[in-house]
N, C-alpha and C. Protein backbone atom coordinates (compact mmCIF):
# COMPACT_ATOMS: atom_id res chain seq x y z
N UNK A 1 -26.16 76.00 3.72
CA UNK A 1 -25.35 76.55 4.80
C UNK A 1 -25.41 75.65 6.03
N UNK A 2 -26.75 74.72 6.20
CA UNK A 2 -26.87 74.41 7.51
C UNK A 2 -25.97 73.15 7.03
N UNK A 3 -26.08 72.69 5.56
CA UNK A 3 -24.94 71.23 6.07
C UNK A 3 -23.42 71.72 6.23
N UNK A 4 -23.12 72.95 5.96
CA UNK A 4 -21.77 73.24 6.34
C UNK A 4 -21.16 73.59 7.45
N UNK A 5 -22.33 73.44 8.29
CA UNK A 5 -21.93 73.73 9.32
C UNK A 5 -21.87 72.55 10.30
N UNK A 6 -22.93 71.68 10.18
CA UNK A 6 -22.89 70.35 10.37
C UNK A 6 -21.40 69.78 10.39
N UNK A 7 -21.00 70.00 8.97
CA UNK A 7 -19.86 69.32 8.67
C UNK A 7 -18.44 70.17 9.69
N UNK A 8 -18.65 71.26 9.87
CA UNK A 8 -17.53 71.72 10.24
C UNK A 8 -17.86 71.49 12.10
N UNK A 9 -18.84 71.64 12.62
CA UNK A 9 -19.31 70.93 13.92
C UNK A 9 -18.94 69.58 14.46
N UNK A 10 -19.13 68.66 13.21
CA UNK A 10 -19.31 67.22 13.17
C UNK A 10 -17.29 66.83 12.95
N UNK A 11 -16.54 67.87 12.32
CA UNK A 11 -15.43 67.90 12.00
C UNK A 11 -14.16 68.22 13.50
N UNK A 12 -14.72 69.43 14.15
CA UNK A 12 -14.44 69.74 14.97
C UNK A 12 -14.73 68.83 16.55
N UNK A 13 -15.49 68.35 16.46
CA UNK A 13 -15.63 67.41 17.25
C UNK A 13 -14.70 66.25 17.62
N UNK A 14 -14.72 65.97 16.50
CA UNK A 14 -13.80 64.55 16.22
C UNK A 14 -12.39 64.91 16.39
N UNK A 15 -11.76 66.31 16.22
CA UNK A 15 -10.25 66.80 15.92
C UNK A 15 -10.47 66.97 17.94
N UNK A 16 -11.41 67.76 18.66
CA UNK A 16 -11.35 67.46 20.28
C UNK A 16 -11.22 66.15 20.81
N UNK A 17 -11.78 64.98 20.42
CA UNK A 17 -11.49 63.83 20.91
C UNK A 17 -10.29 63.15 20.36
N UNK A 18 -10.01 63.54 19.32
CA UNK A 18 -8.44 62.84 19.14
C UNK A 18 -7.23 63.80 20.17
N UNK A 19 -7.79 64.94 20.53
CA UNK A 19 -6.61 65.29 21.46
C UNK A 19 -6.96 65.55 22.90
N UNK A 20 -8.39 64.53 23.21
CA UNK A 20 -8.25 64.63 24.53
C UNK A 20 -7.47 63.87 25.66
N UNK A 21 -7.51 62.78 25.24
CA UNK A 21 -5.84 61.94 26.03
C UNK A 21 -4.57 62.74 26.14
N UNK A 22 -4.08 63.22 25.63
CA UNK A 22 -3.06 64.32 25.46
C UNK A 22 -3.41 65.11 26.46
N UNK A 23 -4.37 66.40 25.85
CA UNK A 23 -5.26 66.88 26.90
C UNK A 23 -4.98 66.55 28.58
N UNK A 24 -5.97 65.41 28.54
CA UNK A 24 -5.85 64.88 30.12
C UNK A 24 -4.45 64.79 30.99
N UNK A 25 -3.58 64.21 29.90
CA UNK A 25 -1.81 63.97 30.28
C UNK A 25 -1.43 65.81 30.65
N UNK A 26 -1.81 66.42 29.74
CA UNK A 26 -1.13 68.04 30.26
C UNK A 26 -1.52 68.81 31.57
N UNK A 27 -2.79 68.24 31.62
CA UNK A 27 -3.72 68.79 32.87
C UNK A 27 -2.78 68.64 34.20
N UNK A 28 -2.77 66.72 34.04
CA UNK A 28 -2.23 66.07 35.11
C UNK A 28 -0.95 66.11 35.20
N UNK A 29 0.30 66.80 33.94
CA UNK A 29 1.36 67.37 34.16
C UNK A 29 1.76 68.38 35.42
N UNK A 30 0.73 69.30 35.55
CA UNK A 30 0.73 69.93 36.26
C UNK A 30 0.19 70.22 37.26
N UNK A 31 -0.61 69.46 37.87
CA UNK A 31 -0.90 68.72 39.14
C UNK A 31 -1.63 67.71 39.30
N UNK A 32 -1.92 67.05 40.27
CA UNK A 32 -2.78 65.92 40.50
C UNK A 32 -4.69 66.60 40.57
N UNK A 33 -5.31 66.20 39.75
CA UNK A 33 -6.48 66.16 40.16
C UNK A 33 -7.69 65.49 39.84
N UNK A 34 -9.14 65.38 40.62
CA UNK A 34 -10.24 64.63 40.85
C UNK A 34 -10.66 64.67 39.01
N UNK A 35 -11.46 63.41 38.77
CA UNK A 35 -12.13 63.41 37.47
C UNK A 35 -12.92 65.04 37.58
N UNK A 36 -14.20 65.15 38.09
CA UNK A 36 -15.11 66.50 37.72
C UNK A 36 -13.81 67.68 37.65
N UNK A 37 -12.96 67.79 38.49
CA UNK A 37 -11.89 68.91 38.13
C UNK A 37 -11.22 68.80 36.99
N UNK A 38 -10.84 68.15 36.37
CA UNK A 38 -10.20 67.86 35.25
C UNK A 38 -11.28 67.71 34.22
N UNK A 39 -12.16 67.48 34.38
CA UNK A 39 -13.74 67.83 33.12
C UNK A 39 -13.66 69.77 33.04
N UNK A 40 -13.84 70.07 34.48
CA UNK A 40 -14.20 71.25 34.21
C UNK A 40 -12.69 71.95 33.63
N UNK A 41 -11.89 71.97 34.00
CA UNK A 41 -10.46 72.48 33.28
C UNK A 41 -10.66 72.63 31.64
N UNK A 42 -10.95 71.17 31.42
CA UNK A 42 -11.46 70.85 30.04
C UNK A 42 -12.23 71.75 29.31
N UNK A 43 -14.04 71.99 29.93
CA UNK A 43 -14.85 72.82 29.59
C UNK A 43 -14.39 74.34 29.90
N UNK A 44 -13.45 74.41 31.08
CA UNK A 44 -12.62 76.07 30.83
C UNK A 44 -12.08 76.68 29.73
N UNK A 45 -11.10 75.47 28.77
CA UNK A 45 -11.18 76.14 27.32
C UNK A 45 -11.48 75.56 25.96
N UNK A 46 -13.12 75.11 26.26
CA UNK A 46 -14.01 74.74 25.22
C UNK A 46 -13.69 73.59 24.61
N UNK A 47 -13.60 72.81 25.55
CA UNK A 47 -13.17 71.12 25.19
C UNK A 47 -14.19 70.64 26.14
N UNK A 48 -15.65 70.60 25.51
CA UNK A 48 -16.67 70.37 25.87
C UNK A 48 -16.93 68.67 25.74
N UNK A 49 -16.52 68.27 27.07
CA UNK A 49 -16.38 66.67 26.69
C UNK A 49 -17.57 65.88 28.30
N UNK A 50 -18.62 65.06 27.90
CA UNK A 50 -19.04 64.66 28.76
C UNK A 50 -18.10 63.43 29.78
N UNK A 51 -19.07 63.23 31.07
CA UNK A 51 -18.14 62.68 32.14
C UNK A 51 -17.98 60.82 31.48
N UNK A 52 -19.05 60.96 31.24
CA UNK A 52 -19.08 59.14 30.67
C UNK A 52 -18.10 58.62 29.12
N UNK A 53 -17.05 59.81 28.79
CA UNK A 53 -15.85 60.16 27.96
C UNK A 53 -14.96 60.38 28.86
N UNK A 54 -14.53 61.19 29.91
CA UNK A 54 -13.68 61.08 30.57
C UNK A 54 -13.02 59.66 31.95
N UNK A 55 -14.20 59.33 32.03
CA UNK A 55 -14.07 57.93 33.47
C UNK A 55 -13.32 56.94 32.35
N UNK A 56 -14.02 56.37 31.36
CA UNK A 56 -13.24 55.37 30.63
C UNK A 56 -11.92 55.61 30.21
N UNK A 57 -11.33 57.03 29.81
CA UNK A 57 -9.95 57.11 29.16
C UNK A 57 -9.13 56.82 30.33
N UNK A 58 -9.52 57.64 31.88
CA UNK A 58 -8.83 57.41 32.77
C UNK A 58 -8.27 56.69 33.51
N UNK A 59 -9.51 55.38 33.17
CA UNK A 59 -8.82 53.91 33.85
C UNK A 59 -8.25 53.27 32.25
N UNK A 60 -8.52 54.12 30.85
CA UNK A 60 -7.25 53.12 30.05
C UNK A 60 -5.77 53.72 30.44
N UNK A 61 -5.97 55.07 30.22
CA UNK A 61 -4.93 55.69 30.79
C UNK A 61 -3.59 54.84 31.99
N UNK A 62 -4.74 54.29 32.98
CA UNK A 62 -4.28 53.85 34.39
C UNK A 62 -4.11 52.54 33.78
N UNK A 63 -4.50 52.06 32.68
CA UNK A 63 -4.29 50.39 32.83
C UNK A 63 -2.66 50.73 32.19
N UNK A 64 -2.79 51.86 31.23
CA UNK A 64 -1.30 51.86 30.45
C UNK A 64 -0.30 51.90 31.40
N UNK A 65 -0.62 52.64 32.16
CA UNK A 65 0.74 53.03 33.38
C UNK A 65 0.82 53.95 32.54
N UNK A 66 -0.19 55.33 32.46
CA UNK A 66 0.54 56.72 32.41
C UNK A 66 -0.17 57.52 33.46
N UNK A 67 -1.17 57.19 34.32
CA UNK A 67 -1.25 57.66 34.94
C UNK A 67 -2.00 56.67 36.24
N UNK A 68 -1.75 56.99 37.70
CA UNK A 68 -2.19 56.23 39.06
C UNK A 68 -3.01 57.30 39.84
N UNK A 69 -3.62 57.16 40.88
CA UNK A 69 -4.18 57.18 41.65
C UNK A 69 -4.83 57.08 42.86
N UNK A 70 -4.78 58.02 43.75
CA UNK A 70 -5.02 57.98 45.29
C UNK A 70 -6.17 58.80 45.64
N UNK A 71 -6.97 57.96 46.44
CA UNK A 71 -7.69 58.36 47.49
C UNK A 71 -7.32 59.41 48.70
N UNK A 72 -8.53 60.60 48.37
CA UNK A 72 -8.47 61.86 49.65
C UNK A 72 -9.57 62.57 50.19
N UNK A 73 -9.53 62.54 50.91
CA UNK A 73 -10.74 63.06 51.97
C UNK A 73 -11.16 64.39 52.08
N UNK A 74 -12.54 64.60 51.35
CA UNK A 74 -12.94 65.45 50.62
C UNK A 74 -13.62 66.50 52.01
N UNK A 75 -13.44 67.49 51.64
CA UNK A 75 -14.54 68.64 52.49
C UNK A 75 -16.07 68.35 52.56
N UNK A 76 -16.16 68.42 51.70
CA UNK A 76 -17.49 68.07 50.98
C UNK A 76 -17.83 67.24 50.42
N UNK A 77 -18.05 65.86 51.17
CA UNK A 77 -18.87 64.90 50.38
C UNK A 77 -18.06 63.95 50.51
N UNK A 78 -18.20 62.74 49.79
CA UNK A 78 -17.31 61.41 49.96
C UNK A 78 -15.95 61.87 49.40
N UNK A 79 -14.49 61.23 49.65
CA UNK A 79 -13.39 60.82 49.16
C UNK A 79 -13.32 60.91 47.88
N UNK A 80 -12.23 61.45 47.26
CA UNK A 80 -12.07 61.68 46.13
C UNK A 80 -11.14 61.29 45.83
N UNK A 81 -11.21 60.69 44.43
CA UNK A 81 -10.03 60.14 43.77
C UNK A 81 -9.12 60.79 42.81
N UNK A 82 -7.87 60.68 43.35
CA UNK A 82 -7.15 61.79 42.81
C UNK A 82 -5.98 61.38 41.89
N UNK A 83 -6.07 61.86 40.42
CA UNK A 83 -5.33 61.15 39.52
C UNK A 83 -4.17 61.66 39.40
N UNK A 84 -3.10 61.41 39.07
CA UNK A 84 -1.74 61.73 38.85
C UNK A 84 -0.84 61.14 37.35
N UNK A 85 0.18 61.81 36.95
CA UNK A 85 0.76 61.60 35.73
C UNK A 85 1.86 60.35 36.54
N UNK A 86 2.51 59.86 36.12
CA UNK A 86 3.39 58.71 36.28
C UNK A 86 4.29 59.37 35.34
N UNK A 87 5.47 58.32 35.70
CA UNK A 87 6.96 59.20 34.97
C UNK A 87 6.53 58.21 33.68
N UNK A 88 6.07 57.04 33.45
CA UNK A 88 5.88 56.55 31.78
C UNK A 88 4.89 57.92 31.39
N UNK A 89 3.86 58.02 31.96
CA UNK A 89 2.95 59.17 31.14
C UNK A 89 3.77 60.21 30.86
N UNK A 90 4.86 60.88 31.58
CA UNK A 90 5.02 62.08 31.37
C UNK A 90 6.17 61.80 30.20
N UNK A 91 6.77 60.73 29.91
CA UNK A 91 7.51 59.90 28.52
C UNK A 91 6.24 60.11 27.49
N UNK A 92 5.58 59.77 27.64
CA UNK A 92 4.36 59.68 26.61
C UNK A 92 3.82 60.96 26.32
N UNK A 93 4.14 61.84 27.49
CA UNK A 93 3.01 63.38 26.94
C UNK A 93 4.70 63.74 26.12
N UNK A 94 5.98 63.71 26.62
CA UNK A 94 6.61 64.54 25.70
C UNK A 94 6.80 64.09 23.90
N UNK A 95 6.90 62.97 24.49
CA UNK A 95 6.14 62.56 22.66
C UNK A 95 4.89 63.06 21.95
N UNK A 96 4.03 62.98 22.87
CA UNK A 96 2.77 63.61 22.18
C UNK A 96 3.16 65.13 22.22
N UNK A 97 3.71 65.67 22.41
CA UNK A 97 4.30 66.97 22.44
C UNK A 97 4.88 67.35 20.98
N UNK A 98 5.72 66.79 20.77
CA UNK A 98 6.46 66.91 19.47
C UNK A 98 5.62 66.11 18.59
N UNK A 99 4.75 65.30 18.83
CA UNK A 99 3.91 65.06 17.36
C UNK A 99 2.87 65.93 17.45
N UNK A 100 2.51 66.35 18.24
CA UNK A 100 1.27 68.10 17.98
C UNK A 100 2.05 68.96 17.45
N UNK A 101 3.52 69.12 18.08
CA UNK A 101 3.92 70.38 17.27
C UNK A 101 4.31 69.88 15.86
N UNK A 102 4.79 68.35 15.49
CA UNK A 102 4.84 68.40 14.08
C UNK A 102 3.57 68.38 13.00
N UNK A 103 2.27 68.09 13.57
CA UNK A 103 1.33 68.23 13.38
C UNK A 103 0.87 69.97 12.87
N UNK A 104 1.14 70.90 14.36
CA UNK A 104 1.09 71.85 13.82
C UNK A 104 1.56 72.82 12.79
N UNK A 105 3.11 72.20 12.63
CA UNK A 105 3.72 72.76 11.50
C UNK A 105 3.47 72.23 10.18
N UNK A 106 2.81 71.24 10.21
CA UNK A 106 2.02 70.54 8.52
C UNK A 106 1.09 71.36 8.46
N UNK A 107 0.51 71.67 9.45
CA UNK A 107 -0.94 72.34 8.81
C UNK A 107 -0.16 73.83 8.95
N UNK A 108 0.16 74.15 9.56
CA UNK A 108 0.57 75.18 8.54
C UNK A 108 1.37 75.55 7.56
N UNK A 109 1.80 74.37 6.92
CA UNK A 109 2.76 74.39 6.02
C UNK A 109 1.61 74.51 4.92
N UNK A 110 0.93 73.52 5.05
CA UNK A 110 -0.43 73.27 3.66
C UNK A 110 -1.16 74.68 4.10
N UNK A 111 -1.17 75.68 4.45
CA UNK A 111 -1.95 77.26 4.68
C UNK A 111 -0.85 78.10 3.61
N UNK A 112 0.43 77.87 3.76
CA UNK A 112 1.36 78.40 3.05
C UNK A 112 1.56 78.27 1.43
N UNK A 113 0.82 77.00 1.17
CA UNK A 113 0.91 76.69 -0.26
C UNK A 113 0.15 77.48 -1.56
């Protein structure tokens, strides 16, 4: 039992990091915000992803041109950097849009069989 669970842990894992770029693009669809805010959004619905996973996608992200970034002057504490979707990213999330949903309709097509 314990390696099946392993496997379905070790399984599930890997299916969160293939859709956390996506992920990040939907967040920042709908507004601009700081890396730790966009972690915790993340961990709000159990897309338990550490910060030293999120800093690197964000500057590949930013090298692609899907998403930029500005500096703002925080309440509390130093300046914060505040990420934003770009009109190429938001080209790129609606694609990734329709390949999750064709994604989702395979797998449930193979549930139907």
């Amino acid at each position: 039992m314990e390696a099946n669970n392993n496997f379905i842990e070790n399984n599930s894992t890997q299916m969160r990091r293939g859709v956390l770029e996506y992920s990040i693009l939907l967040i920042l669809a709908l507004e601009d915000e700081y890396a730790s805010s966009i972690i915790q959004k993340l961990k709000d619905v159990d897309i338990i992803v550490a910060e030293g996973t999120v800093y690197p996608l964000l500057i590949r992200l930013k090298k692609l041109g899907l998403l930029n970034y500005r500096w703002e002057e925080s309440p509390q504490g130093p300046p914060r950097k505040y990420y934003m979707i770009t009109d190429a990213g938001r080209e790129q999330l609606k694609g990734l849009d329709q390949a999750w949903k064709n994604l989702v309709n395979s797998i449930e097509s193979l549930n139907r069989i």
